[in-house]
PDB file of N, CA and C in Angstrom:
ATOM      1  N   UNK A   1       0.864  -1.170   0.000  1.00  0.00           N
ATOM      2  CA  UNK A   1       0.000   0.000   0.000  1.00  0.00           C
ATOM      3  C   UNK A   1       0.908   1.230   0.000  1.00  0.00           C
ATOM      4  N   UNK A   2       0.780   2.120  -0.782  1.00  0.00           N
ATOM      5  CA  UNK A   2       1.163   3.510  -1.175  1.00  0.00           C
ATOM      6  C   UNK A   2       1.019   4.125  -0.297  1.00  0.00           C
ATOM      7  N   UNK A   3       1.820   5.614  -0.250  1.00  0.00           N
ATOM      8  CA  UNK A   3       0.936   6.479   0.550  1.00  0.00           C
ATOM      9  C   UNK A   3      -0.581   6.961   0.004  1.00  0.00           C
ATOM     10  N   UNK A   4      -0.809   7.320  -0.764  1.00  0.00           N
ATOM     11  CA  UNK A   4      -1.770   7.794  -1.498  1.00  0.00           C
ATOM     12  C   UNK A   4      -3.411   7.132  -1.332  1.00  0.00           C
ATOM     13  N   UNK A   5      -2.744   5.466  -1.010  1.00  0.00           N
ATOM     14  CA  UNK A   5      -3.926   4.359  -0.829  1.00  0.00           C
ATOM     15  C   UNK A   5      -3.765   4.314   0.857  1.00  0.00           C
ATOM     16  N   UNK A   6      -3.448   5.090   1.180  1.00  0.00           N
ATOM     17  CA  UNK A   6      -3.625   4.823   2.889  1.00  0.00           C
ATOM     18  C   UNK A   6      -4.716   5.891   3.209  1.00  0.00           C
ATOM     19  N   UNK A   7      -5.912   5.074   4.046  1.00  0.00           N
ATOM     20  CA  UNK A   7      -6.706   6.388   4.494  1.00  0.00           C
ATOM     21  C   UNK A   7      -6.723   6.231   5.777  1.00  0.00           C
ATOM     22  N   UNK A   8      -6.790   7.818   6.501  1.00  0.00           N
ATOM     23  CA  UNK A   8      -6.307   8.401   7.875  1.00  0.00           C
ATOM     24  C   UNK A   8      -7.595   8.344   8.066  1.00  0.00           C
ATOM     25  N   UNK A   9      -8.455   7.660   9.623  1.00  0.00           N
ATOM     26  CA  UNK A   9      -9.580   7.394  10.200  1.00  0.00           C
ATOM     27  C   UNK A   9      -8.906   7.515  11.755  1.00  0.00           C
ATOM     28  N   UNK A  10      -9.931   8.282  12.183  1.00  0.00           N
ATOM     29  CA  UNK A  10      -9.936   8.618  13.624  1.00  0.00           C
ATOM     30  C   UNK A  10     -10.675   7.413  14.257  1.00  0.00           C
ATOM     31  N   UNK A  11      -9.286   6.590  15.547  1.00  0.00           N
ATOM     32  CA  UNK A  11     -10.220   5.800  15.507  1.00  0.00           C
ATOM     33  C   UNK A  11     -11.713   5.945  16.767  1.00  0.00           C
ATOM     34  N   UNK A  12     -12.813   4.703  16.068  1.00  0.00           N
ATOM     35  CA  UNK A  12     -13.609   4.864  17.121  1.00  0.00           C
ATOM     36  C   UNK A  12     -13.737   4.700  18.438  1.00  0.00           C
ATOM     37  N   UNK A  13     -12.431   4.013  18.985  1.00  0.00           N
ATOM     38  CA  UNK A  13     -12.487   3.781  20.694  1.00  0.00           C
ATOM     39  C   UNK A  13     -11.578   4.652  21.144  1.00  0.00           C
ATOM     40  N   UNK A  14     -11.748   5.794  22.113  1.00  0.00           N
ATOM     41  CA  UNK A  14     -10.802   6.635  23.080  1.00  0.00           C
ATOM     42  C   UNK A  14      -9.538   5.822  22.984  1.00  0.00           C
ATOM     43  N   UNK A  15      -8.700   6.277  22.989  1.00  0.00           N
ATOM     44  CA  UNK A  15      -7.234   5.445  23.738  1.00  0.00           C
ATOM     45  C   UNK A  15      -6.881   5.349  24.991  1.00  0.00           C
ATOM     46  N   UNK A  16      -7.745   6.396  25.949  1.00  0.00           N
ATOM     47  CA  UNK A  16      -7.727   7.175  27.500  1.00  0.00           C
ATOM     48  C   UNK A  16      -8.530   7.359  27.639  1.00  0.00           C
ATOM     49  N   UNK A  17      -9.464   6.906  28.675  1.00  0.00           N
ATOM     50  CA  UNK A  17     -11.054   7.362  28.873  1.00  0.00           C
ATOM     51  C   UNK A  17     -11.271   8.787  29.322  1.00  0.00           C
ATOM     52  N   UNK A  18     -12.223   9.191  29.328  1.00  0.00           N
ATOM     53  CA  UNK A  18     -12.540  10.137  29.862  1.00  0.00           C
ATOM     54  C   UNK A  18     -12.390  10.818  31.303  1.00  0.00           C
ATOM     55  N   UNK A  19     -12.058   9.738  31.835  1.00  0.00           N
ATOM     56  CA  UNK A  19     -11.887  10.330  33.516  1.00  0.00           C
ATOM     57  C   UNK A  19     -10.454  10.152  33.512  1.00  0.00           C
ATOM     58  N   UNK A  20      -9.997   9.711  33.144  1.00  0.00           N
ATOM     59  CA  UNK A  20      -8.203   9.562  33.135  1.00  0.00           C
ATOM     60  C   UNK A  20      -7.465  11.174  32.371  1.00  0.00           C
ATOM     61  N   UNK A  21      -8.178  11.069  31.019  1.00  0.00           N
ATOM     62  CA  UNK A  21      -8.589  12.830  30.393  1.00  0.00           C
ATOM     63  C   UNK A  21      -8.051  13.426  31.559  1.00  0.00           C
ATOM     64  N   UNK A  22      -9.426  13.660  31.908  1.00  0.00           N
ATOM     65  CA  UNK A  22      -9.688  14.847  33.042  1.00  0.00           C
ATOM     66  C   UNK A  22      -8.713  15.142  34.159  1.00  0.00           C
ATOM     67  N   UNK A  23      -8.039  13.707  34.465  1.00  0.00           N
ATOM     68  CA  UNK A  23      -7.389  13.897  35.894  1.00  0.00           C
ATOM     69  C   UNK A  23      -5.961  14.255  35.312  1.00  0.00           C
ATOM     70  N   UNK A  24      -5.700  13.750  34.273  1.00  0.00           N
ATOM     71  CA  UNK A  24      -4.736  14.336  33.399  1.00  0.00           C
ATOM     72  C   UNK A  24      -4.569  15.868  33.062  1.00  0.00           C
ATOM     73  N   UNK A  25      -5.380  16.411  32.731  1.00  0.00           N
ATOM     74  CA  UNK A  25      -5.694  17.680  32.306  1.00  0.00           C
ATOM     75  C   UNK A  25      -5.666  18.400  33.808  1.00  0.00           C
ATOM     76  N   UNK A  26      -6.017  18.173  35.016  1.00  0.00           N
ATOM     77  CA  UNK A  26      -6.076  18.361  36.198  1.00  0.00           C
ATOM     78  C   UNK A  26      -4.790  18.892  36.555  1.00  0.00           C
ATOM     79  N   UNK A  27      -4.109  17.837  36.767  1.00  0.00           N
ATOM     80  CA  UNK A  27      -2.486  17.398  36.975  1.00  0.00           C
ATOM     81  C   UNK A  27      -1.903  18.551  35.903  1.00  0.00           C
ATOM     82  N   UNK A  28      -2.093  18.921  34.825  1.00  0.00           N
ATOM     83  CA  UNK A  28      -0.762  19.766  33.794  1.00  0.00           C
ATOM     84  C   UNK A  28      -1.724  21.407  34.612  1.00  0.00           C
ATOM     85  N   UNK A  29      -2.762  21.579  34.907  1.00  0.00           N
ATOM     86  CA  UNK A  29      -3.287  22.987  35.522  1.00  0.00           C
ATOM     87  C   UNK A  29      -2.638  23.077  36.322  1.00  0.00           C
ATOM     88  N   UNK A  30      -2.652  22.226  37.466  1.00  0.00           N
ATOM     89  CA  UNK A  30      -2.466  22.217  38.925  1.00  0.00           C
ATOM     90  C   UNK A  30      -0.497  22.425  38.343  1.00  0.00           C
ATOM     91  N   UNK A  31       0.223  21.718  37.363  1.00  0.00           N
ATOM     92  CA  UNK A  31       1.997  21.843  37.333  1.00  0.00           C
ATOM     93  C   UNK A  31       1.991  23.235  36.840  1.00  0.00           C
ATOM     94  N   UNK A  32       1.176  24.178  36.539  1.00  0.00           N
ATOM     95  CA  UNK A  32       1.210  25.000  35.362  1.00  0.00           C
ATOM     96  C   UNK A  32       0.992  26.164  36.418  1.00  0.00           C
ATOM     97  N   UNK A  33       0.361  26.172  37.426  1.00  0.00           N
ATOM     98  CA  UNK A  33       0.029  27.293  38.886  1.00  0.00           C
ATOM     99  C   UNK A  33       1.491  27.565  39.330  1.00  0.00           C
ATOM    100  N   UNK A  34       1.413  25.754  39.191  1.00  0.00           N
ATOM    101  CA  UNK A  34       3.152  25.449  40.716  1.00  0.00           C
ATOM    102  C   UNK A  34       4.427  26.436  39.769  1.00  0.00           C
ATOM    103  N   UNK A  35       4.440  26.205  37.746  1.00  0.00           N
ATOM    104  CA  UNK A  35       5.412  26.897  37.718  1.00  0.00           C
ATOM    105  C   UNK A  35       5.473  27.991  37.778  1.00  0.00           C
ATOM    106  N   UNK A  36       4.203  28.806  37.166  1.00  0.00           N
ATOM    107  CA  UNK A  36       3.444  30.382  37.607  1.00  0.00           C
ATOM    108  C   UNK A  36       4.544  30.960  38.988  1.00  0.00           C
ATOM    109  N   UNK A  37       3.869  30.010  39.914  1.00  0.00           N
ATOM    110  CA  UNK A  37       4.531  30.289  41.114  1.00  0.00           C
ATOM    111  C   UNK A  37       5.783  30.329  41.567  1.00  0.00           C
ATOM    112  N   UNK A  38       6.439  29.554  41.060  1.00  0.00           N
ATOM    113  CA  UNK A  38       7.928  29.762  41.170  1.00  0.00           C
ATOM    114  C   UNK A  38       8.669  30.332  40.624  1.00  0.00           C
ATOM    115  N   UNK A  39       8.057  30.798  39.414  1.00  0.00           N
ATOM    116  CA  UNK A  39       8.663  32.135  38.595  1.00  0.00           C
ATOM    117  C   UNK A  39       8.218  33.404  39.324  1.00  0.00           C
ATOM    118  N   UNK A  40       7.372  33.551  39.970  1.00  0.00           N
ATOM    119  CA  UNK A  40       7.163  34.857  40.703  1.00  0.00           C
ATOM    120  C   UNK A  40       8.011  34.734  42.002  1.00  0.00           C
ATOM    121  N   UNK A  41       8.693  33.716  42.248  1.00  0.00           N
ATOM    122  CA  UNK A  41       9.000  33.073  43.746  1.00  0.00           C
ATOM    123  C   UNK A  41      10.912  33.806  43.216  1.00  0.00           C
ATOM    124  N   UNK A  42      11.110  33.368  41.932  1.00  0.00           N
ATOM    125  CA  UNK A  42      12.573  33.550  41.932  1.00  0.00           C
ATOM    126  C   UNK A  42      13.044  35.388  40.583  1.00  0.00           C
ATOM    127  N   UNK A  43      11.742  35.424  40.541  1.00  0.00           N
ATOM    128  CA  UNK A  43      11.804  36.788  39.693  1.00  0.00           C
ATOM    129  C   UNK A  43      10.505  37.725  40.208  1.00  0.00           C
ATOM    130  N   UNK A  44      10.259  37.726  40.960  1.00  0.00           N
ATOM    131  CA  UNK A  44       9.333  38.911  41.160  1.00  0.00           C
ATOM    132  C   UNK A  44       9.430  39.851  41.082  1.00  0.00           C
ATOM    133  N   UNK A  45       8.048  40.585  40.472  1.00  0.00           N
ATOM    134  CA  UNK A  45       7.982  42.390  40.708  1.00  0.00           C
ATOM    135  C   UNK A  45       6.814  42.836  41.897  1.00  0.00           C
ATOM    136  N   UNK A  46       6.336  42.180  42.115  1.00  0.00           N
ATOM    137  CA  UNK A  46       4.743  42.258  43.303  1.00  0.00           C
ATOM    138  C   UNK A  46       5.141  40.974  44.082  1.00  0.00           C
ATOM    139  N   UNK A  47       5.126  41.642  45.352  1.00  0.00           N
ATOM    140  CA  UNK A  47       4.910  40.861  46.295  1.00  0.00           C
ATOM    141  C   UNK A  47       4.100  40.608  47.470  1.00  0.00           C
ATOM    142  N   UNK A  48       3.177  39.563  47.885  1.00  0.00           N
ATOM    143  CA  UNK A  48       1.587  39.784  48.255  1.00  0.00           C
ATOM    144  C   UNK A  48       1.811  40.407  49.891  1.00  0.00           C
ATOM    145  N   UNK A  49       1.476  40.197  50.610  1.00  0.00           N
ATOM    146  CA  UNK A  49       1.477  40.464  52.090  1.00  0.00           C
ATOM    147  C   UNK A  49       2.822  39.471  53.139  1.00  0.00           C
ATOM    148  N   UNK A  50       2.504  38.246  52.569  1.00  0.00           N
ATOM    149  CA  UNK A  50       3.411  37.569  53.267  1.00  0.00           C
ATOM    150  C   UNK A  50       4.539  37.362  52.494  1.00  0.00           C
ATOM    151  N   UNK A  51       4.569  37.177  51.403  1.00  0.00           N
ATOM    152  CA  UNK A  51       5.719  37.158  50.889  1.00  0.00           C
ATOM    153  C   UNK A  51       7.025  38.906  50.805  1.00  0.00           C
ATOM    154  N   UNK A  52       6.311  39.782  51.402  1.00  0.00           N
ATOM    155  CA  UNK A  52       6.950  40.912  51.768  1.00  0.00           C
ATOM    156  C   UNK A  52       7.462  40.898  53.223  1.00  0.00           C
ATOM    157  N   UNK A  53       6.655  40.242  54.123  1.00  0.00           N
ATOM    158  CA  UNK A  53       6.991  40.209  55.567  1.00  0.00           C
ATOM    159  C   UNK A  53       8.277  39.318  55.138  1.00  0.00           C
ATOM    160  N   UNK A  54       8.421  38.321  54.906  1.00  0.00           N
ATOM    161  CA  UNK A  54       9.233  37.302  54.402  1.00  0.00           C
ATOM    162  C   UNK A  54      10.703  38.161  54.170  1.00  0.00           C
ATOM    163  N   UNK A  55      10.193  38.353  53.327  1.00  0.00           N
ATOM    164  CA  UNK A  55      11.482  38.958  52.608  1.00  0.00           C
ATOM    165  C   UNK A  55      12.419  40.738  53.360  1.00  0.00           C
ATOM    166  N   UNK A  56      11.001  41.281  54.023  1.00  0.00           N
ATOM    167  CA  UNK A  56      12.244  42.133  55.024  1.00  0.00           C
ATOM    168  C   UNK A  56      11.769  41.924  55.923  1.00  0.00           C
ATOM    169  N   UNK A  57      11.965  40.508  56.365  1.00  0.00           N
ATOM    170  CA  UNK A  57      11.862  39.786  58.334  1.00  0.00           C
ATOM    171  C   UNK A  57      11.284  41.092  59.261  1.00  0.00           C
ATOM    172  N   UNK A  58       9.919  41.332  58.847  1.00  0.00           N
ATOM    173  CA  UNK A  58       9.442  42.286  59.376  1.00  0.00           C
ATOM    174  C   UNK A  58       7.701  41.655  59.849  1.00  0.00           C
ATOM    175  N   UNK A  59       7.244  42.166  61.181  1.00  0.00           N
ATOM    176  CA  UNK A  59       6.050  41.910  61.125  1.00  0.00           C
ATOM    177  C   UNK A  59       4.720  42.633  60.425  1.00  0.00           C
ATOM    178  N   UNK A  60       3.647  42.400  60.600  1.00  0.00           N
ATOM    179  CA  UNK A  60       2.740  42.890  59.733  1.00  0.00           C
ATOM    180  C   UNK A  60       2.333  44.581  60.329  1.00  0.00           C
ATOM    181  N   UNK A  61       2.977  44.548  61.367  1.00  0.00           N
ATOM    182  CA  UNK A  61       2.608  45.750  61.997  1.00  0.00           C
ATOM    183  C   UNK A  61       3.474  46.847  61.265  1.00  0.00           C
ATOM    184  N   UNK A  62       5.256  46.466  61.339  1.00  0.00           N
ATOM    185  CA  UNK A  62       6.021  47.331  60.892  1.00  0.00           C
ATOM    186  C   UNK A  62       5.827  46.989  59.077  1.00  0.00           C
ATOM    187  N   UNK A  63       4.811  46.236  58.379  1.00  0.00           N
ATOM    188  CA  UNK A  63       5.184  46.432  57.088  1.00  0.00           C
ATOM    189  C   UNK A  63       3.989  47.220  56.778  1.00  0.00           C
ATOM    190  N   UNK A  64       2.661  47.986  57.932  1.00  0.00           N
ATOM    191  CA  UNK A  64       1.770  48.748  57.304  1.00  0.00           C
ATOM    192  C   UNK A  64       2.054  49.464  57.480  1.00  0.00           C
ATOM    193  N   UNK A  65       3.294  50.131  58.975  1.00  0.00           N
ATOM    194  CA  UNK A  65       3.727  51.345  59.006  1.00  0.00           C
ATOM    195  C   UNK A  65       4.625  52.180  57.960  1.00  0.00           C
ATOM    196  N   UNK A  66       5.826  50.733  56.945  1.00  0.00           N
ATOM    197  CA  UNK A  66       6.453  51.344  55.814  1.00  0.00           C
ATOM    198  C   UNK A  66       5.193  51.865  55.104  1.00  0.00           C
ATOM    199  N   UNK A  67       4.115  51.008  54.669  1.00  0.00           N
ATOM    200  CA  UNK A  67       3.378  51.042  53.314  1.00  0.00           C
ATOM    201  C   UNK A  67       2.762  52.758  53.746  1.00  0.00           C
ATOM    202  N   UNK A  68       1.939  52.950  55.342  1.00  0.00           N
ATOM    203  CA  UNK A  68       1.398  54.423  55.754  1.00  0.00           C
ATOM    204  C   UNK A  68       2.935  55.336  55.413  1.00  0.00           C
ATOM    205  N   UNK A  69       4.062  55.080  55.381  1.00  0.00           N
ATOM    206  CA  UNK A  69       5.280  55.771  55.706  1.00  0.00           C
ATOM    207  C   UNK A  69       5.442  56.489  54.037  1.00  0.00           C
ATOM    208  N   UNK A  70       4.754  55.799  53.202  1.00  0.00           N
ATOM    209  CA  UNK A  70       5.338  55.385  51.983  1.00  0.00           C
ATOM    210  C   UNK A  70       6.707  55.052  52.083  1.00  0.00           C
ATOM    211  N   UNK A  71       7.401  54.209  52.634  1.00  0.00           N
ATOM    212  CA  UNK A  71       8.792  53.830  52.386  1.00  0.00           C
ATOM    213  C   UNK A  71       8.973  52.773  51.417  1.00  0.00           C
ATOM    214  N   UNK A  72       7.953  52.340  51.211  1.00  0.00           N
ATOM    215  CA  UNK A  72       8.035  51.268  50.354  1.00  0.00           C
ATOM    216  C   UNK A  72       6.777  51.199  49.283  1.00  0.00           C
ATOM    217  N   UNK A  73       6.781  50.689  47.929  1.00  0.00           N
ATOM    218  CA  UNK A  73       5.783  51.262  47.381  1.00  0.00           C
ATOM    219  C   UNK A  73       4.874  50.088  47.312  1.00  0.00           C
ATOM    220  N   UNK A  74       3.998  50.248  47.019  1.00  0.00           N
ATOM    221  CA  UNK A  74       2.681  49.288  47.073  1.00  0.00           C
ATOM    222  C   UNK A  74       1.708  49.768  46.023  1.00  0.00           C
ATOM    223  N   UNK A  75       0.647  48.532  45.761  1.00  0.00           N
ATOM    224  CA  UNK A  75      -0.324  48.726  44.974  1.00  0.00           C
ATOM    225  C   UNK A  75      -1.503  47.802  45.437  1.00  0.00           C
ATOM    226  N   UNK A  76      -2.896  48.109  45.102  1.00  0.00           N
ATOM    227  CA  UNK A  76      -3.701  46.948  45.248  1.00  0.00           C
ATOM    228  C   UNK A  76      -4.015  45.894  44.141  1.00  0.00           C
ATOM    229  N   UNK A  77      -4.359  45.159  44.705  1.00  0.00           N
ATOM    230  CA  UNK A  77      -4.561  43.940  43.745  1.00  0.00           C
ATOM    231  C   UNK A  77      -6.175  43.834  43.040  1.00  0.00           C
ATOM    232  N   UNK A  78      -6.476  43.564  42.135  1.00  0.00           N
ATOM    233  CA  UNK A  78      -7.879  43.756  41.514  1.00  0.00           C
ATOM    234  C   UNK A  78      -8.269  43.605  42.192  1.00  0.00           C
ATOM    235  N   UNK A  79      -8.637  42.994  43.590  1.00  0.00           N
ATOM    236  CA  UNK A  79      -9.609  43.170  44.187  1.00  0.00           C
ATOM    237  C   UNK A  79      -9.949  44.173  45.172  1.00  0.00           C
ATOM    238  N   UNK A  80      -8.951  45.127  45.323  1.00  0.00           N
ATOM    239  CA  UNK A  80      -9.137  46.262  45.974  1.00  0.00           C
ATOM    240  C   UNK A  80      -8.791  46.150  47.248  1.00  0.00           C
ATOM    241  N   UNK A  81      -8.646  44.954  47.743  1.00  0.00           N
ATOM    242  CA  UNK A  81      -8.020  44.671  48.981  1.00  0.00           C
ATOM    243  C   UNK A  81      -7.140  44.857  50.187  1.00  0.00           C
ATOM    244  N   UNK A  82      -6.179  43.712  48.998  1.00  0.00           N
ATOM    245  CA  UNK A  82      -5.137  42.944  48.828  1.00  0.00           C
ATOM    246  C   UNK A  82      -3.817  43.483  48.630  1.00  0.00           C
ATOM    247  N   UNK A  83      -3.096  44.872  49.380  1.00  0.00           N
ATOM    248  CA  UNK A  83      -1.757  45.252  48.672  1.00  0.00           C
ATOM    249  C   UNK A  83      -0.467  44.328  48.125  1.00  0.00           C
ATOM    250  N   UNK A  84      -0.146  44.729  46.907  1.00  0.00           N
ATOM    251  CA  UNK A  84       0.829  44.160  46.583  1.00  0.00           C
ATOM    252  C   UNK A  84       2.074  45.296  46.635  1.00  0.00           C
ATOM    253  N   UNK A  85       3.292  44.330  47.034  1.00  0.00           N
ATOM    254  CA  UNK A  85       4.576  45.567  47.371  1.00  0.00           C
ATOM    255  C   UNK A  85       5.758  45.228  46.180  1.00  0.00           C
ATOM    256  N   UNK A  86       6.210  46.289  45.876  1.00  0.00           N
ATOM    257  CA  UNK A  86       7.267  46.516  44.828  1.00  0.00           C
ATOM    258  C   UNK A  86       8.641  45.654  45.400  1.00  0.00           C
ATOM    259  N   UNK A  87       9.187  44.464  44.436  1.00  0.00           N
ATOM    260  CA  UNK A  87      10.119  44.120  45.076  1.00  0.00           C
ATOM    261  C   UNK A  87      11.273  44.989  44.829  1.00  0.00           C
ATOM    262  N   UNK A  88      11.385  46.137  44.225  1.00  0.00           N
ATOM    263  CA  UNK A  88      12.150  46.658  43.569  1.00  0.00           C
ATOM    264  C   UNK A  88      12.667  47.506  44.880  1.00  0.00           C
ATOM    265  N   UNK A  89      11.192  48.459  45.048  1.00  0.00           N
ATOM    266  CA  UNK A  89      10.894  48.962  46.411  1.00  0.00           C
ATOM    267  C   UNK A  89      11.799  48.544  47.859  1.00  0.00           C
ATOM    268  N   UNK A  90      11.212  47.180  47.966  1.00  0.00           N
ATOM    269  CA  UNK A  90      11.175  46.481  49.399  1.00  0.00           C
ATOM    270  C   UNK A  90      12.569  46.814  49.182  1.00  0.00           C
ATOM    271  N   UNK A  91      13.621  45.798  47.928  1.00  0.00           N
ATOM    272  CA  UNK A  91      15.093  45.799  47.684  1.00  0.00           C
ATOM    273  C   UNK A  91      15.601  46.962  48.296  1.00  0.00           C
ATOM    274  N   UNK A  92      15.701  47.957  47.636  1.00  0.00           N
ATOM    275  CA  UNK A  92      16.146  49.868  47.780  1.00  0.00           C
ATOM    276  C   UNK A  92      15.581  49.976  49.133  1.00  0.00           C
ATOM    277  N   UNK A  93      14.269  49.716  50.057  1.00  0.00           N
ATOM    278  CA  UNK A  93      14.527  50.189  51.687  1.00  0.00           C
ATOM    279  C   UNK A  93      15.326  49.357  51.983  1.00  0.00           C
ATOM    280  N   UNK A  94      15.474  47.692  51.901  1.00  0.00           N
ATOM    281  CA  UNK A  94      16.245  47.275  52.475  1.00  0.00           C
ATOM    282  C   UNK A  94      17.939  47.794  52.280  1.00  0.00           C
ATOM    283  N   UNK A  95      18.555  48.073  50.923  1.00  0.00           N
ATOM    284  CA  UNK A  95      20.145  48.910  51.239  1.00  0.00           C
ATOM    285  C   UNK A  95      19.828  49.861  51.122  1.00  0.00           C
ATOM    286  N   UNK A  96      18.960  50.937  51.657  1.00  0.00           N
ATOM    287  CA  UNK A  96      19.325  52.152  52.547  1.00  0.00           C
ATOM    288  C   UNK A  96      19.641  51.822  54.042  1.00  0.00           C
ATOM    289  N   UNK A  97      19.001  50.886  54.326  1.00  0.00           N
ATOM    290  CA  UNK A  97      19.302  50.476  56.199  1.00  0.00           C
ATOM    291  C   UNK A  97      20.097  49.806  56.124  1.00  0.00           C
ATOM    292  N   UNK A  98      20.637  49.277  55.578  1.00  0.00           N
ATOM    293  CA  UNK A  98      22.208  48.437  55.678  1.00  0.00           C
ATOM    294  C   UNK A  98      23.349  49.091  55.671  1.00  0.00           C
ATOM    295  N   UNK A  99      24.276  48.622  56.705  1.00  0.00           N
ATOM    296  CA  UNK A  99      25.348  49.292  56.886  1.00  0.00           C
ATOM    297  C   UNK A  99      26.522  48.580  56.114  1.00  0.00           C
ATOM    298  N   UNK A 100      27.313  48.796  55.701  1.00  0.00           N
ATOM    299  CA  UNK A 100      28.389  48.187  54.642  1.00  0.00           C
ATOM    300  C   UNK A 100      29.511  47.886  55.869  1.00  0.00           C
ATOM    301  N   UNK A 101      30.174  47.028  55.832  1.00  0.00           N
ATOM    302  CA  UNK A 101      31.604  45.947  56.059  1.00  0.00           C
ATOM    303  C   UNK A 101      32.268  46.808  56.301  1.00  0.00           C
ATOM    304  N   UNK A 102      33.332  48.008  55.550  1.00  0.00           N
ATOM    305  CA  UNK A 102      33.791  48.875  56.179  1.00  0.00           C
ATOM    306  C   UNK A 102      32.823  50.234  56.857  1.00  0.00           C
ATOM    307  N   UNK A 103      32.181  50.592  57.031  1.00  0.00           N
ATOM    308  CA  UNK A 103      31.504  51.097  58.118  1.00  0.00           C
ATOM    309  C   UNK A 103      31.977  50.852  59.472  1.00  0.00           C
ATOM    310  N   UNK A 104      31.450  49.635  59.475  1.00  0.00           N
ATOM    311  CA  UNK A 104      31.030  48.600  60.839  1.00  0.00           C
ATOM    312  C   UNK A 104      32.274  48.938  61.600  1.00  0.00           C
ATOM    313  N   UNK A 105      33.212  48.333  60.546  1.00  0.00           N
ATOM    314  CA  UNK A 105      35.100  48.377  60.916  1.00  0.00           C
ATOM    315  C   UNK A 105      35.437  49.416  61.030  1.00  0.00           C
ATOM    316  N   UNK A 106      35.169  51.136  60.572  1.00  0.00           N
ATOM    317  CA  UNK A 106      35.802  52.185  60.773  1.00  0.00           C
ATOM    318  C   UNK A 106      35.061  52.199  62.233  1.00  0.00           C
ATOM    319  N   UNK A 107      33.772  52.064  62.679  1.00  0.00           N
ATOM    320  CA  UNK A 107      33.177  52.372  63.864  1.00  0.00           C
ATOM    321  C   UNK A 107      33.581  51.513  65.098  1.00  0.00           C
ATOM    322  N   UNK A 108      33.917  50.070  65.070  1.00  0.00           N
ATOM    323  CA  UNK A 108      34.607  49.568  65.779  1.00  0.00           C
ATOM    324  C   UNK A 108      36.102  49.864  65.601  1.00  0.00           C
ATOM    325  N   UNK A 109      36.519  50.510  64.930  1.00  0.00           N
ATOM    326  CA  UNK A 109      37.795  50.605  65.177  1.00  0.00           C
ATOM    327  C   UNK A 109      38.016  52.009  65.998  1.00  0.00           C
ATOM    328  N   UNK A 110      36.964  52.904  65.723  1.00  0.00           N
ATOM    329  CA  UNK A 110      36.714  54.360  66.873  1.00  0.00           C
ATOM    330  C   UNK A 110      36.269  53.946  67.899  1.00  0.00           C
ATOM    331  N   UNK A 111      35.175  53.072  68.303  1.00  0.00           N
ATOM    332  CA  UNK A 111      34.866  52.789  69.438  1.00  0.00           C
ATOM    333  C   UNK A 111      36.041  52.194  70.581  1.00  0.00           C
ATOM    334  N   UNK A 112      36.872  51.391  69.712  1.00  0.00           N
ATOM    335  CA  UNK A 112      38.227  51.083  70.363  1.00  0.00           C
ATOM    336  C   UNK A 112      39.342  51.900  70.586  1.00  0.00           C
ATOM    337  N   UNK A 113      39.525  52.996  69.706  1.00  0.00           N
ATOM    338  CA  UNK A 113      40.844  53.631  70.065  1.00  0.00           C
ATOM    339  C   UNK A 113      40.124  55.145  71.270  1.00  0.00           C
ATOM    340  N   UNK A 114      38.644  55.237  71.215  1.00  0.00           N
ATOM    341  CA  UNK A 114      38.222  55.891  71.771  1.00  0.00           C
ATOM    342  C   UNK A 114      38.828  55.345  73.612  1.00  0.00           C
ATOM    343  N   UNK A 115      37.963  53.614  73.929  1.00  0.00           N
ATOM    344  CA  UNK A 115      38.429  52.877  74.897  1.00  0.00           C
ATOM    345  C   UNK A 115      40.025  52.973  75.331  1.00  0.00           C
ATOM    346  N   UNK A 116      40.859  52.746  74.555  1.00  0.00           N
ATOM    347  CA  UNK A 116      42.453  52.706  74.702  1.00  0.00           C
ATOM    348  C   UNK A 116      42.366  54.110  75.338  1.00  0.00           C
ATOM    349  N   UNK A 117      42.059  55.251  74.682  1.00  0.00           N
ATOM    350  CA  UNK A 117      42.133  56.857  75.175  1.00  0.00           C
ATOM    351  C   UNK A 117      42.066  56.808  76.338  1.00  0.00           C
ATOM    352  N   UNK A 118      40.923  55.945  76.496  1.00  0.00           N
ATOM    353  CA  UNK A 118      40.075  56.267  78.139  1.00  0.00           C
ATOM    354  C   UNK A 118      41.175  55.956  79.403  1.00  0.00           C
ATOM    355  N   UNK A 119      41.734  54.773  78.726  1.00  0.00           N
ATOM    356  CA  UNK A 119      42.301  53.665  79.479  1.00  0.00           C
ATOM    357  C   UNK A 119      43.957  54.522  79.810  1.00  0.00           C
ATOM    358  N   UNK A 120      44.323  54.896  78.759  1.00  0.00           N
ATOM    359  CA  UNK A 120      45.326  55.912  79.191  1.00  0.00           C
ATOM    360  C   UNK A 120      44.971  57.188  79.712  1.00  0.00           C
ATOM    361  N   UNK A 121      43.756  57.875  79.685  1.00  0.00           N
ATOM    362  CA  UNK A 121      43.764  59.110  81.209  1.00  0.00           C
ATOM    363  C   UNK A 121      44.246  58.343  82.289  1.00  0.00           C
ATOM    364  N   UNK A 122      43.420  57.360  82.671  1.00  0.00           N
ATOM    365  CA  UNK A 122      43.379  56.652  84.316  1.00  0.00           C
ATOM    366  C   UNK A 122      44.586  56.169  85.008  1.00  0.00           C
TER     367      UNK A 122
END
């Protein structure tokens, strides 16, 4: 048989029933959320309520006082709710409050020669 003499027929019995379908189709939604989610997990620009506490180890108290502070920027979520926070935002408050490696070391190193000072009046 040729190609030409071959005819293409859908066949009449499922290959996968219908409930196997479904739980199938279930299963690739439900993998398809999880990767949704982990792309917002390792690239985000919005971050929901807890995933902001999270990320500047802050409680919910001090993250409504940034959002009233505007220190950090925020938006609501379609439902009018729900703020979502700028990770861009959260990033930039978090290194303004960070103190840098030499800092730390010029200040412990004054706090010490300040001590030695002391130690030679006495």
């Amino acid at each position: 048989m040729n190609y030409k003499e071959e005819s293409y027929q859908v066949p009449l019995t499922p290959i996968v029933s219908y409930e196997a379908f479904v739980d199938l189709y279930n299963q690739v939604q439900e993998l398809k959320q999880r990767v949704e989610a982990l792309k917002a997990l390792t690239n985000p620009e919005w971050l929901n309520r807890e995933q902001a506490m999270a990320y500047l180890k802050c409680s919910s108290t001090k993250l409504w006082a940034l959002q009233r502070d505007n220190l950090i920027e925020f938006a609501y979520h379609d439902n009018g709710y729900s703020p979502l926070y700028s990770y861009k935002s959260c990033q930039e408050y978090l290194d303004k409050r960070s103190i840098s490696k030499e800092k730390v070391e010029q200040r412990l190193k004054e706090l010490l020669e300040a001590k030695q000072a002391k130690r030679l009046l006495y």
